[in-house]
C-alpha atoms as a PDB file:
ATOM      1  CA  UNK A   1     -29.019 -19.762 -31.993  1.00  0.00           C
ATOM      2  CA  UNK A   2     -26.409 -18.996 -29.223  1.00  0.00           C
ATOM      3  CA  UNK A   3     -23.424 -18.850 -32.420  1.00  0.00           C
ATOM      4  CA  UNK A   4     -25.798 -16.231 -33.623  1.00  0.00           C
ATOM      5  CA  UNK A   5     -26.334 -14.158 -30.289  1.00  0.00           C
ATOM      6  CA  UNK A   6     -22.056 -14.304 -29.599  1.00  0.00           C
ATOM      7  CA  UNK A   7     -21.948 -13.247 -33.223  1.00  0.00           C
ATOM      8  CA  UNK A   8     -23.622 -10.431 -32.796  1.00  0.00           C
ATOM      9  CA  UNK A   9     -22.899  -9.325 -29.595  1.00  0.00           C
ATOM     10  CA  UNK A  10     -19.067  -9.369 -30.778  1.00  0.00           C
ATOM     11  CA  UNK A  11     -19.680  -7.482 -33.928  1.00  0.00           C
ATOM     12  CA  UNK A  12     -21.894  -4.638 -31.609  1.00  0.00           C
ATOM     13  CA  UNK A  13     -18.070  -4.645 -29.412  1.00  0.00           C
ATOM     14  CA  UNK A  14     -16.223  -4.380 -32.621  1.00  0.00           C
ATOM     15  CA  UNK A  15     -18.363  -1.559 -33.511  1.00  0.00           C
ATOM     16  CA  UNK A  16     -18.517  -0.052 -30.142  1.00  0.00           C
ATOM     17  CA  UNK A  17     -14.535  -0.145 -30.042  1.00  0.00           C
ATOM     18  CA  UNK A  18     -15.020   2.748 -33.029  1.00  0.00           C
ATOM     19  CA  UNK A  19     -15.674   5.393 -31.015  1.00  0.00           C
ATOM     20  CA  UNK A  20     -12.880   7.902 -30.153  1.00  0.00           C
ATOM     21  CA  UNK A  21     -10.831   6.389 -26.909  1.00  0.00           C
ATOM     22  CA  UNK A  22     -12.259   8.950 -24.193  1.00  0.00           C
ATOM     23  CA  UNK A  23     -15.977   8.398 -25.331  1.00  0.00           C
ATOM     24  CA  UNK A  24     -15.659   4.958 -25.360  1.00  0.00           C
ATOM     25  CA  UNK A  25     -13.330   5.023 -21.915  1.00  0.00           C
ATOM     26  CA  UNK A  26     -16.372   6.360 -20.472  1.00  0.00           C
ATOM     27  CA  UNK A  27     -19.539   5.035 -21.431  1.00  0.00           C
ATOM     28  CA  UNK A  28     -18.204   2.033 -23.773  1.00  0.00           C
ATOM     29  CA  UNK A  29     -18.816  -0.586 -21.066  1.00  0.00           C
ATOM     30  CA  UNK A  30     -22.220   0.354 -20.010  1.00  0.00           C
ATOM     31  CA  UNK A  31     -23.095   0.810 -23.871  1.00  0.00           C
ATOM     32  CA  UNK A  32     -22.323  -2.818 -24.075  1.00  0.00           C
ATOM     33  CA  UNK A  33     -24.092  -3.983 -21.292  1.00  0.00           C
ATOM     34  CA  UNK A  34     -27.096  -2.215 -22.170  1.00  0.00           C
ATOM     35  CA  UNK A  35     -27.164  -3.696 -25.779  1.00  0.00           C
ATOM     36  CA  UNK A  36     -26.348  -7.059 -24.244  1.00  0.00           C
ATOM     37  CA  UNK A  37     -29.550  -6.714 -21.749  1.00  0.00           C
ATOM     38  CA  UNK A  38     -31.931  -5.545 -24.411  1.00  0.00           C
ATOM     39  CA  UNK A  39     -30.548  -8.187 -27.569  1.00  0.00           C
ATOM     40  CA  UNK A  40     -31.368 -10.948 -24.607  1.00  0.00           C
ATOM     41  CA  UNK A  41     -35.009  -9.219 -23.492  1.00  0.00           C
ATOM     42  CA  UNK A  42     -35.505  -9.083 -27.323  1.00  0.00           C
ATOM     43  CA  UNK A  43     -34.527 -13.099 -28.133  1.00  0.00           C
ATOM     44  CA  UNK A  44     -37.871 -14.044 -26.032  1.00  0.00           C
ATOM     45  CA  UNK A  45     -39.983 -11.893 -28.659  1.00  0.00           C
ATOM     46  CA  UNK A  46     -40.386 -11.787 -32.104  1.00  0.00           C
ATOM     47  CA  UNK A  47     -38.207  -9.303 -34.179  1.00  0.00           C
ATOM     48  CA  UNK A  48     -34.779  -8.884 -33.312  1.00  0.00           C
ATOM     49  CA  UNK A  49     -33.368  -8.608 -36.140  1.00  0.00           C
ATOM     50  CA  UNK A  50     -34.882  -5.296 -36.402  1.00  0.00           C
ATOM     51  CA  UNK A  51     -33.803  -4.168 -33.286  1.00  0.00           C
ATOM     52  CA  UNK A  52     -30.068  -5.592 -34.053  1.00  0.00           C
ATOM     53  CA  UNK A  53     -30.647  -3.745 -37.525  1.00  0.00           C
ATOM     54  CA  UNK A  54     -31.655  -0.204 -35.296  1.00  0.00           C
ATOM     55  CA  UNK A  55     -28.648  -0.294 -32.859  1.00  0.00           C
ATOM     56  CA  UNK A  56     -25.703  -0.998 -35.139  1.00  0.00           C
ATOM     57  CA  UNK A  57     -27.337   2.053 -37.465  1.00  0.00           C
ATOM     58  CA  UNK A  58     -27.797   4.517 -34.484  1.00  0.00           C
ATOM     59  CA  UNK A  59     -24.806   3.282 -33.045  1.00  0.00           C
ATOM     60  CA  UNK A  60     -22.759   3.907 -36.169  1.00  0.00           C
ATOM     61  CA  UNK A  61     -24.328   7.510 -36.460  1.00  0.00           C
ATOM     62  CA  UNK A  62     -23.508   8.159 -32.736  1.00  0.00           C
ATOM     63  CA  UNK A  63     -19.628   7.077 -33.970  1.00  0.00           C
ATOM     64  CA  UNK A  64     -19.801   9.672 -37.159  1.00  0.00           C
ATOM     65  CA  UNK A  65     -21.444  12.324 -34.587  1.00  0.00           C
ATOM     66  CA  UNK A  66     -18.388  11.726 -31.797  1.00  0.00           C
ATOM     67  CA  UNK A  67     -15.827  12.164 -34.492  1.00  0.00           C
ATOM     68  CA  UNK A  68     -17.842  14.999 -36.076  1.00  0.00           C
ATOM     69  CA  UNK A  69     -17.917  16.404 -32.093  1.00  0.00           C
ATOM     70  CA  UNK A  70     -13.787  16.161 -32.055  1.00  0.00           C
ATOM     71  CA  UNK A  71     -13.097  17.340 -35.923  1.00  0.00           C
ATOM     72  CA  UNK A  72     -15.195  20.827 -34.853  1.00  0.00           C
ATOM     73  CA  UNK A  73     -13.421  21.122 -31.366  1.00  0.00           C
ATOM     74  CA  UNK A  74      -9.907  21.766 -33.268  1.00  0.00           C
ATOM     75  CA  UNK A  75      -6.696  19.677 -33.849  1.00  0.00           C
ATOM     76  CA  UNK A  76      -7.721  16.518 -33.350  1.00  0.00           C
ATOM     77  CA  UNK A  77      -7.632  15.992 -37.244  1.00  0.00           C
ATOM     78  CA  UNK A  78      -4.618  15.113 -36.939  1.00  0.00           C
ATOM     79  CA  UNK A  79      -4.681  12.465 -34.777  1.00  0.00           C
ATOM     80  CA  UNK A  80      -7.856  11.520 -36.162  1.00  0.00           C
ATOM     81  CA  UNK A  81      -6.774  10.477 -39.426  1.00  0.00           C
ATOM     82  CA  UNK A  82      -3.484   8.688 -38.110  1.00  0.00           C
ATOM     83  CA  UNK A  83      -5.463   6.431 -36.017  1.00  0.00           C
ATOM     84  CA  UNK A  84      -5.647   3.124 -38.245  1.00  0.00           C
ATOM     85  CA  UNK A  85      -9.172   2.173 -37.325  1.00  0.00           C
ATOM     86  CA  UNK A  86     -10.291   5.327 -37.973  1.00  0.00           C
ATOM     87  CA  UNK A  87      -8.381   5.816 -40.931  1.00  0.00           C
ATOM     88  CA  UNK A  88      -9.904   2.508 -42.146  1.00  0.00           C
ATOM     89  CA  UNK A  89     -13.372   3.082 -41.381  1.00  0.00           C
ATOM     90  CA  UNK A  90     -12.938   6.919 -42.958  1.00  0.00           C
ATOM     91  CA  UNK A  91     -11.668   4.901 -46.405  1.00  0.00           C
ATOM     92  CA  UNK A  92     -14.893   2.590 -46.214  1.00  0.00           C
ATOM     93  CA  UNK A  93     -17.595   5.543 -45.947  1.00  0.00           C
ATOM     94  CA  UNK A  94     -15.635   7.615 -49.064  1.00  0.00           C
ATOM     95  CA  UNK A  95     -15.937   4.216 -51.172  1.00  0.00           C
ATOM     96  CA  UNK A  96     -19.876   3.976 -49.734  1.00  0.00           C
ATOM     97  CA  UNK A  97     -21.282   6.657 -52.002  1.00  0.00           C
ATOM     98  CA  UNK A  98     -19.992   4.242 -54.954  1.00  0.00           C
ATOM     99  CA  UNK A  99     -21.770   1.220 -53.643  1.00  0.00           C
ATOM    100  CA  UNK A 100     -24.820   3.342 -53.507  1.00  0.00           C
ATOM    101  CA  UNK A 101     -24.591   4.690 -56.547  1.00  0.00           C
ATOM    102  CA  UNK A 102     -24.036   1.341 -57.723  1.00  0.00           C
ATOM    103  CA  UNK A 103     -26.885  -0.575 -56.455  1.00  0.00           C
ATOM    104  CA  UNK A 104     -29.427   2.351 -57.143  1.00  0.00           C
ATOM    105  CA  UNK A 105     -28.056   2.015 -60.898  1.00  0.00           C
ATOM    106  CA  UNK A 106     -28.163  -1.639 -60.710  1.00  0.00           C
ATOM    107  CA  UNK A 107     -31.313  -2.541 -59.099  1.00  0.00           C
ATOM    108  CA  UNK A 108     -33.233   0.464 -60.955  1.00  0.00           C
ATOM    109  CA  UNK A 109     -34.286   2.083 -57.313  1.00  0.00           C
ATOM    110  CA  UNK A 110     -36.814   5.050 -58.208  1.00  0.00           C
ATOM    111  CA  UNK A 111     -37.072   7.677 -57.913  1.00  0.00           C
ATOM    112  CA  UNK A 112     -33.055   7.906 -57.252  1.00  0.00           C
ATOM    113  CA  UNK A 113     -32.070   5.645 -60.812  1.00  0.00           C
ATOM    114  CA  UNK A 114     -34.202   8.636 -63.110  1.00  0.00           C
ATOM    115  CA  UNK A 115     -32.236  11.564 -61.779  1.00  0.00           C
ATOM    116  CA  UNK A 116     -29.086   9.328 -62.170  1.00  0.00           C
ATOM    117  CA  UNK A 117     -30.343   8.027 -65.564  1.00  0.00           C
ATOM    118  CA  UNK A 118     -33.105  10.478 -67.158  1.00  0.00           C
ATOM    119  CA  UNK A 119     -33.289   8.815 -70.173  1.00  0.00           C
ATOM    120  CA  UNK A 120     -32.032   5.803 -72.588  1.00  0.00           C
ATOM    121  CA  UNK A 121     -28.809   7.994 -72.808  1.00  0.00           C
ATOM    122  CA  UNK A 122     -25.843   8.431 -70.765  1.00  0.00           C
ATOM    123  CA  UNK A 123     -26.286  11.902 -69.819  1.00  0.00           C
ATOM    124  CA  UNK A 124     -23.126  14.649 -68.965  1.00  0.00           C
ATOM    125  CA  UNK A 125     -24.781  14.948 -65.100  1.00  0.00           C
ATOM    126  CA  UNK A 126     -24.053  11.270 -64.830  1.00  0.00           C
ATOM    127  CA  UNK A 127     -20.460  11.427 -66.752  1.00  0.00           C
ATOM    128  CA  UNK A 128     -19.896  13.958 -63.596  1.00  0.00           C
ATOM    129  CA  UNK A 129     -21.972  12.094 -60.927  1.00  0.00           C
ATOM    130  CA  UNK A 130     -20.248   8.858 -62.151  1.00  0.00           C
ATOM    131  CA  UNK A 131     -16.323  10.584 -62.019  1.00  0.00           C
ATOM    132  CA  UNK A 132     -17.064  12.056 -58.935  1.00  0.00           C
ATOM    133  CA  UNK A 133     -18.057   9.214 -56.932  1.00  0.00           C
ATOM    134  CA  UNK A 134     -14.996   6.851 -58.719  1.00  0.00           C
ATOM    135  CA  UNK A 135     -12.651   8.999 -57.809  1.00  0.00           C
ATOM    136  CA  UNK A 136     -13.456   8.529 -53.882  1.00  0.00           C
ATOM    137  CA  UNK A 137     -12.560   5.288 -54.313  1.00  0.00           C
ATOM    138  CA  UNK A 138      -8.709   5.946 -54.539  1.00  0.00           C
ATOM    139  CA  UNK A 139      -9.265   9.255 -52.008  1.00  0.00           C
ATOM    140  CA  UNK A 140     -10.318   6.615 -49.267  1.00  0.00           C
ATOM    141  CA  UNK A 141      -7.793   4.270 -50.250  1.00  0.00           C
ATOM    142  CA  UNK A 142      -4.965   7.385 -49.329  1.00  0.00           C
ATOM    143  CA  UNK A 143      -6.794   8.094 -46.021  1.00  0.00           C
ATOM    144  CA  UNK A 144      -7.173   3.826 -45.376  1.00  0.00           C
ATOM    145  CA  UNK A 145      -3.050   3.348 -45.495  1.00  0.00           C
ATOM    146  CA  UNK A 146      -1.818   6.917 -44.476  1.00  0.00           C
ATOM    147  CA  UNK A 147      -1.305   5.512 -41.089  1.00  0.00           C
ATOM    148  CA  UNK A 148       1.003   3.552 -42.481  1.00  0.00           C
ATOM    149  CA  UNK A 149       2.946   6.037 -43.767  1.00  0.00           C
ATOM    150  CA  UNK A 150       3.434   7.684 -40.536  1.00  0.00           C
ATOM    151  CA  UNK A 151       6.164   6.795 -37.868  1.00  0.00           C
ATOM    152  CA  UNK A 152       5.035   6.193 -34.039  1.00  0.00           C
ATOM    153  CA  UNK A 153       6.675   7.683 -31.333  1.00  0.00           C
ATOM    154  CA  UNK A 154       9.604   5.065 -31.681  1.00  0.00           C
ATOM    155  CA  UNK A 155      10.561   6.481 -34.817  1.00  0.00           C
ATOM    156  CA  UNK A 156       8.968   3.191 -36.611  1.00  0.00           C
ATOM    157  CA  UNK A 157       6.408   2.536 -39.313  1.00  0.00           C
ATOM    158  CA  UNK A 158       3.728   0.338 -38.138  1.00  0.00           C
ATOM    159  CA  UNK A 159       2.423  -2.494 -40.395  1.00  0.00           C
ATOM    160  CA  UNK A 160      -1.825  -2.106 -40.442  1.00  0.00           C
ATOM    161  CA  UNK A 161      -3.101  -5.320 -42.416  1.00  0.00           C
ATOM    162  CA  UNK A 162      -6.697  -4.187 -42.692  1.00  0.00           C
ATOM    163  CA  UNK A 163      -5.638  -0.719 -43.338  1.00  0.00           C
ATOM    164  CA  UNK A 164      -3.680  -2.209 -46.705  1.00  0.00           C
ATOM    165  CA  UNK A 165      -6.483  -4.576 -47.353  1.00  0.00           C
ATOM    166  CA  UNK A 166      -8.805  -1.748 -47.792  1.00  0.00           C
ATOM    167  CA  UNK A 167      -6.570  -0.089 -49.474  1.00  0.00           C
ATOM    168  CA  UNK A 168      -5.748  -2.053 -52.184  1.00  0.00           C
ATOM    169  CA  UNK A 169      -9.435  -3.519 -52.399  1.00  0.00           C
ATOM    170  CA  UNK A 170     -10.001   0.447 -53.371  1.00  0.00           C
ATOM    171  CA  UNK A 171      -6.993   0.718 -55.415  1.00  0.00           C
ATOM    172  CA  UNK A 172      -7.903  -2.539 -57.366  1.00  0.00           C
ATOM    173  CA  UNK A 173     -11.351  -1.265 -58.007  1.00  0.00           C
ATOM    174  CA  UNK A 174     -10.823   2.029 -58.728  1.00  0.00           C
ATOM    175  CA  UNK A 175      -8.384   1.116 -61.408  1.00  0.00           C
ATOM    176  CA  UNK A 176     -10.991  -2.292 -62.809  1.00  0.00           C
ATOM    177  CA  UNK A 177     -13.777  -0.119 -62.492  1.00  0.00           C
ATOM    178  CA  UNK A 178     -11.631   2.843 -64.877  1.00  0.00           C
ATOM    179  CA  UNK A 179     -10.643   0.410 -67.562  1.00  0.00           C
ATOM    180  CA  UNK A 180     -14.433  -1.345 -68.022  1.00  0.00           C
ATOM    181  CA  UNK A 181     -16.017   1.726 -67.733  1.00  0.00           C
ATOM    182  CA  UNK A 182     -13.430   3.908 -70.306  1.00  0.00           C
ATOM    183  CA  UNK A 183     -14.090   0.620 -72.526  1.00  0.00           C
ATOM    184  CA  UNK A 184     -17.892   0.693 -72.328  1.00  0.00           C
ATOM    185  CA  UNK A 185     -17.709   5.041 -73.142  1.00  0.00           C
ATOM    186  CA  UNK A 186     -15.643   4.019 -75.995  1.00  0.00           C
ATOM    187  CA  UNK A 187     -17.778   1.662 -77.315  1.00  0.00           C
ATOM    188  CA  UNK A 188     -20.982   3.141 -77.176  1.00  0.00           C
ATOM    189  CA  UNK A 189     -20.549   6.873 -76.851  1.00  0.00           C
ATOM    190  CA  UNK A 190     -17.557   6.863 -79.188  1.00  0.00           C
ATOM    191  CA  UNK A 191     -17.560   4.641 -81.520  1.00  0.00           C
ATOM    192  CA  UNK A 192     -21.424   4.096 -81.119  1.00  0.00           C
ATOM    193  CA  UNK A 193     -21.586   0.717 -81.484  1.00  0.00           C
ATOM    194  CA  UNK A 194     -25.349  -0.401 -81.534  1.00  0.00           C
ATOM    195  CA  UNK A 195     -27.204  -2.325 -78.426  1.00  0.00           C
ATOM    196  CA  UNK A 196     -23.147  -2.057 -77.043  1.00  0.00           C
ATOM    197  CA  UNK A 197     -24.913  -1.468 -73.148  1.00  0.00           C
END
């Protein structure tokens, strides 16, 4: 039980050390101590795995809202996307509408599989849907290693190893995810090969 309460208290740091430097500068500490204080009130009741659950998800919309906060206040873009755990985090939520997509098709999740699937037939909305949502896979790959890419203020290239993991986790998908799927529309929408799904 006290592996599982370090565990998660390190993963809510990790998560905490998302937010953009001056945000967490100033009220990263106290943000942890709070969690810490509450996870520990919470381990003498029932449920904390719902409150874990609720605090990394409104924490993790307070990091999109920050960044949001900086994007609309003007150049920070820049910076933004040259940041490697940024840059890695911003390649994770473009590949996230794919693993969505995904499980909704795979587990059959109503009413969201009907409008992706409205009948027994692949339909041209989900040729679209389906394109659209691969193709983020290699767009967040680009903005997971473009820090990479980038020379410091040394005139080096920094080497990001979870920045080119992600990357070519993306990469690799993108490109096993093309050749299956081109396969499968070949099969059954070209060459209609019966019972082929």
């Amino acid at each position: 039980m006290a592996y599982d309460q370090k565990t998660v208290r390190q993963l809510y740091k990790k998560l905490l050390s998302l937010y953009p430097l001056p945000f967490r500068e100033q009220l990263g500490e106290s943000m942890e101590q709070t969690f810490n204080d509450l996870y520990k009130e919470r381990q003498t009741e029932h449920g904390s795995f719902g409150f874990v659950f609720w605090m990394f998800a409104e924490t993790s919309t307070g990091i999109a809202r920050e960044y949001m906060l900086l994007i609309t206040q003007g150049d920070t873009m820049k910076s933004l996307i040259s940041n490697p755990r940024v840059a890695a985090f911003v390649g994770f939520l473009l590949a996230l509408p794919f693993l969505v997509m995904n499980t909704i098709v795979g587990s059959r999740i109503e009413p969201f599989y009907s409008l992706i699937r409205p009948d027994t037939h692949t339909s041209p909305f989900e040729y679209v849907l389906l394109a659209v949502v691969l193709l983020l896979l290699p767009v967040g790959a680009f903005f997971a290693v473009r820090p990479i890419f980038q020379k410091g203020v040394d005139g080096k290239r920094k080497f990001y190893p979870i920045n080119i993991i992600l990357g070519a986790i993306l990469v690799m998908g993108f490109v096993a995810l093309s050749i299956g799927l081109g396969s499968d529309i070949y099969r059954c929408d070209v060459l209609h090969i019966p019972n082929c799904d």
